[in-house]
N, C-alpha and C. Protein backbone atom coordinates (compact mmCIF):
# COMPACT_ATOMS: atom_id res chain seq x y z
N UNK A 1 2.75 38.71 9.63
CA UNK A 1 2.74 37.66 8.62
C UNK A 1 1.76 38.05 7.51
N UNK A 2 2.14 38.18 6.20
CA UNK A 2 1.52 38.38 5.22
C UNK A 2 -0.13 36.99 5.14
N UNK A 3 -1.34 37.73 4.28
CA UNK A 3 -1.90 36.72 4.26
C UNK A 3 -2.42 36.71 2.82
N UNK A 4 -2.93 35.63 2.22
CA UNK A 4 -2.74 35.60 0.91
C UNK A 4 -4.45 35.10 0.65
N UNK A 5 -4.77 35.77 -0.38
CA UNK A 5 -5.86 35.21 -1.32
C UNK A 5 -5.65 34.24 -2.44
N UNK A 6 -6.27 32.71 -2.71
CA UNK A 6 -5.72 32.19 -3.49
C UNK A 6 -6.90 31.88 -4.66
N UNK A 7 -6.61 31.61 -6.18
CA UNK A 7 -7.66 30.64 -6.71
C UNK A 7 -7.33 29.87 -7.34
N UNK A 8 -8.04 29.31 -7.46
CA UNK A 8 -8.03 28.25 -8.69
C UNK A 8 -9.06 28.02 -9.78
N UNK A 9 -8.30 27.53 -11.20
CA UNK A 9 -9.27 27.98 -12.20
C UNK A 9 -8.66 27.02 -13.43
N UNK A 10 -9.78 26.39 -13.94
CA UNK A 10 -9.48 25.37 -14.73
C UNK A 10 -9.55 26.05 -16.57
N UNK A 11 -8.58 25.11 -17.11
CA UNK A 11 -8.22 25.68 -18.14
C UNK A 11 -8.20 23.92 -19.37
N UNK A 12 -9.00 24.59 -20.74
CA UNK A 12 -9.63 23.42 -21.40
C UNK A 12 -8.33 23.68 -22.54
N UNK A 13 -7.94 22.70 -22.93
CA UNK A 13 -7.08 23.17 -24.23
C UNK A 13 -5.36 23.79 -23.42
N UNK A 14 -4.79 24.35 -24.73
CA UNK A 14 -3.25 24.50 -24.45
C UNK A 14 -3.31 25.81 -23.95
N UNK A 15 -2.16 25.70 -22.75
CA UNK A 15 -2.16 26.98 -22.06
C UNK A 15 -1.71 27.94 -22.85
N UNK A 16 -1.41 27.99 -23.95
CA UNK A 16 -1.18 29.36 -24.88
C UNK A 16 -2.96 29.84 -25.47
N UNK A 17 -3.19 29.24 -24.74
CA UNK A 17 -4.83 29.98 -24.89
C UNK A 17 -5.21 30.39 -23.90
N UNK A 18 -4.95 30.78 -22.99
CA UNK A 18 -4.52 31.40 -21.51
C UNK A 18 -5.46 32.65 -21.64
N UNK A 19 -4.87 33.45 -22.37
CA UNK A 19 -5.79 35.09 -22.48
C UNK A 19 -7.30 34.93 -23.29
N UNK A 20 -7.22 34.05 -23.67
CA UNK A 20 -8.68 34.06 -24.29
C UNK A 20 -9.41 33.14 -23.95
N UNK A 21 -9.20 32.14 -22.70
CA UNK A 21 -9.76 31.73 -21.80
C UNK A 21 -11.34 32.07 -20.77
N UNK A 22 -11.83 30.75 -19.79
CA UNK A 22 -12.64 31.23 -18.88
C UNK A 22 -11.38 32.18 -18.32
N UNK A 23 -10.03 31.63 -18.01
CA UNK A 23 -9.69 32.14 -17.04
C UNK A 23 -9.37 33.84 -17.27
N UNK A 24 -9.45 34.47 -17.93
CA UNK A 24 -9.59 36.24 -17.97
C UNK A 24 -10.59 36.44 -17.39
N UNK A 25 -12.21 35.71 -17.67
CA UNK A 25 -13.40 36.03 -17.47
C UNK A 25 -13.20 35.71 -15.78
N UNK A 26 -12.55 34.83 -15.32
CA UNK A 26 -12.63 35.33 -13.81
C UNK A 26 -11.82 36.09 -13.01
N UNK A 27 -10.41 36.14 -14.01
CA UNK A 27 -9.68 37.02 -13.68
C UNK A 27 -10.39 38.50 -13.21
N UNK A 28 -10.97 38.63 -14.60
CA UNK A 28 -11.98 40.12 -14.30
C UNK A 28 -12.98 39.91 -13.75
N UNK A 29 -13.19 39.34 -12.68
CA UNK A 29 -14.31 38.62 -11.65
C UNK A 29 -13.89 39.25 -10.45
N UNK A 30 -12.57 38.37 -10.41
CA UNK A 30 -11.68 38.43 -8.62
C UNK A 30 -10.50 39.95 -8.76
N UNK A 31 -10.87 40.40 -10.09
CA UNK A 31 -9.46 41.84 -10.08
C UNK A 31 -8.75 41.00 -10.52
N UNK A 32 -7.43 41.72 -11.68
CA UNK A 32 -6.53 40.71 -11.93
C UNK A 32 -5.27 41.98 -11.79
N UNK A 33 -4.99 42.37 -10.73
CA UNK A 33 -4.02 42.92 -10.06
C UNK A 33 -3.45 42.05 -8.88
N UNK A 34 -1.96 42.02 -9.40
CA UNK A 34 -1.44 40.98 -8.25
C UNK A 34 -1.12 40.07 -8.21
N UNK A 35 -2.11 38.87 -9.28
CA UNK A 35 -2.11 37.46 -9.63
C UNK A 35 -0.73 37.07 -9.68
N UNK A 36 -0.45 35.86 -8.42
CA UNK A 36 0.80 35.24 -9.40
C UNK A 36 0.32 34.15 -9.45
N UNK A 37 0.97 33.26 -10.54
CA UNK A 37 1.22 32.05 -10.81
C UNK A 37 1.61 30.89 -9.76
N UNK A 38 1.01 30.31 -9.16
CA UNK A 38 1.92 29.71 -8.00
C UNK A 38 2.01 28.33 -9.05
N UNK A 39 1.36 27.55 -9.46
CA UNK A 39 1.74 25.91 -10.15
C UNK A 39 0.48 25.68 -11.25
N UNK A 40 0.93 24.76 -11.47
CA UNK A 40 -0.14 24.34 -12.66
C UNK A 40 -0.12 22.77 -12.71
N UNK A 41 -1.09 21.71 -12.91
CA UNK A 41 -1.14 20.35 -13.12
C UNK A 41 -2.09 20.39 -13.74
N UNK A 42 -1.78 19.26 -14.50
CA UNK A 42 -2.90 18.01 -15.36
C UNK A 42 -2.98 17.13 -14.85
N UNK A 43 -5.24 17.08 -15.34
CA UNK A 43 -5.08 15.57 -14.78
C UNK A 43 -5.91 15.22 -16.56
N UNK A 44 -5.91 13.52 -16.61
CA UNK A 44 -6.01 13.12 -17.68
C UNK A 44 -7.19 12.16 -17.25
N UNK A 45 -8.40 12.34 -17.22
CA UNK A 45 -9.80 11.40 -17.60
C UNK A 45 -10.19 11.18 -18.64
N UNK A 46 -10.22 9.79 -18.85
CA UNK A 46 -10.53 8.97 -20.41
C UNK A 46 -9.91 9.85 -21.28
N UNK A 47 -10.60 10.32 -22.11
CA UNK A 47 -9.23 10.38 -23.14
C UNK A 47 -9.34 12.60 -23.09
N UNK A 48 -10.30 12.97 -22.24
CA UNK A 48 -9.77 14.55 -21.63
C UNK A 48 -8.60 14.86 -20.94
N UNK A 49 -7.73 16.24 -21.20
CA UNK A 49 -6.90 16.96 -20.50
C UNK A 49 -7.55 17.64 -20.01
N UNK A 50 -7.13 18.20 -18.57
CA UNK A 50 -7.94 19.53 -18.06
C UNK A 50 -6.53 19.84 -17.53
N UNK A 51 -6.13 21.55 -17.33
CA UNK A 51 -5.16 21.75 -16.44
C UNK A 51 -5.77 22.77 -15.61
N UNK A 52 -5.49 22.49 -14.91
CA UNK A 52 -5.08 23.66 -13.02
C UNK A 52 -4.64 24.71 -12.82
N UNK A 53 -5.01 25.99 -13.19
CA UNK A 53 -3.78 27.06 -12.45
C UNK A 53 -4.04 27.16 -11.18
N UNK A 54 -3.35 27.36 -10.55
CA UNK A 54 -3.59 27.60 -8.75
C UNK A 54 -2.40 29.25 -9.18
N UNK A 55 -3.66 30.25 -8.49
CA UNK A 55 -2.87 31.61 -8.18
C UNK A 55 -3.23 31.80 -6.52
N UNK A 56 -2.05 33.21 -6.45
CA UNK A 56 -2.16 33.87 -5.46
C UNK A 56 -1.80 34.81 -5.37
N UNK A 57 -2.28 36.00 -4.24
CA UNK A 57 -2.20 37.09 -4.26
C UNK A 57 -2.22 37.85 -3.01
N UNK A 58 -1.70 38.64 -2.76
CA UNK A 58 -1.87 39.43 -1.06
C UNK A 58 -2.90 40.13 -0.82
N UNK A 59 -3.36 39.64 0.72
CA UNK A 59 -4.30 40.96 0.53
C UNK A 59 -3.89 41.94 1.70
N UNK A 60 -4.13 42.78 1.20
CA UNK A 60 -3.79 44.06 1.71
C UNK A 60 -4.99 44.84 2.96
């Protein structure tokens, strides 16, 4: 059975700001070989968006 490494990593603003994000800076933290996309949600406090990526990845 495969076993998987996962993260999660919060993202401020529209996901077309994705690459110039925290999230590269941890990408190049955890390696960013492998990463998939598994989902994404918003949540909405007072009048903030925040969204969610949840990744994963195999480890080998």
């Amino acid at each position: 059975m495969r076993k998987w490494e996962y993260m999660v990593t919060r993202i401020n603003g529209a996901i077309a700001t994705l690459p110039n994000s925290s999230h590269s800076k941890k990408l190049a933290e955890y390696g960013n070989e492998g990463w998939e996309l598994v989902s994404m949600c918003n949540e909405v406090d007072a009048d903030n968006s925040i969204t969610y990526a949840y990744f994963k990845r195999p480890i080998e």
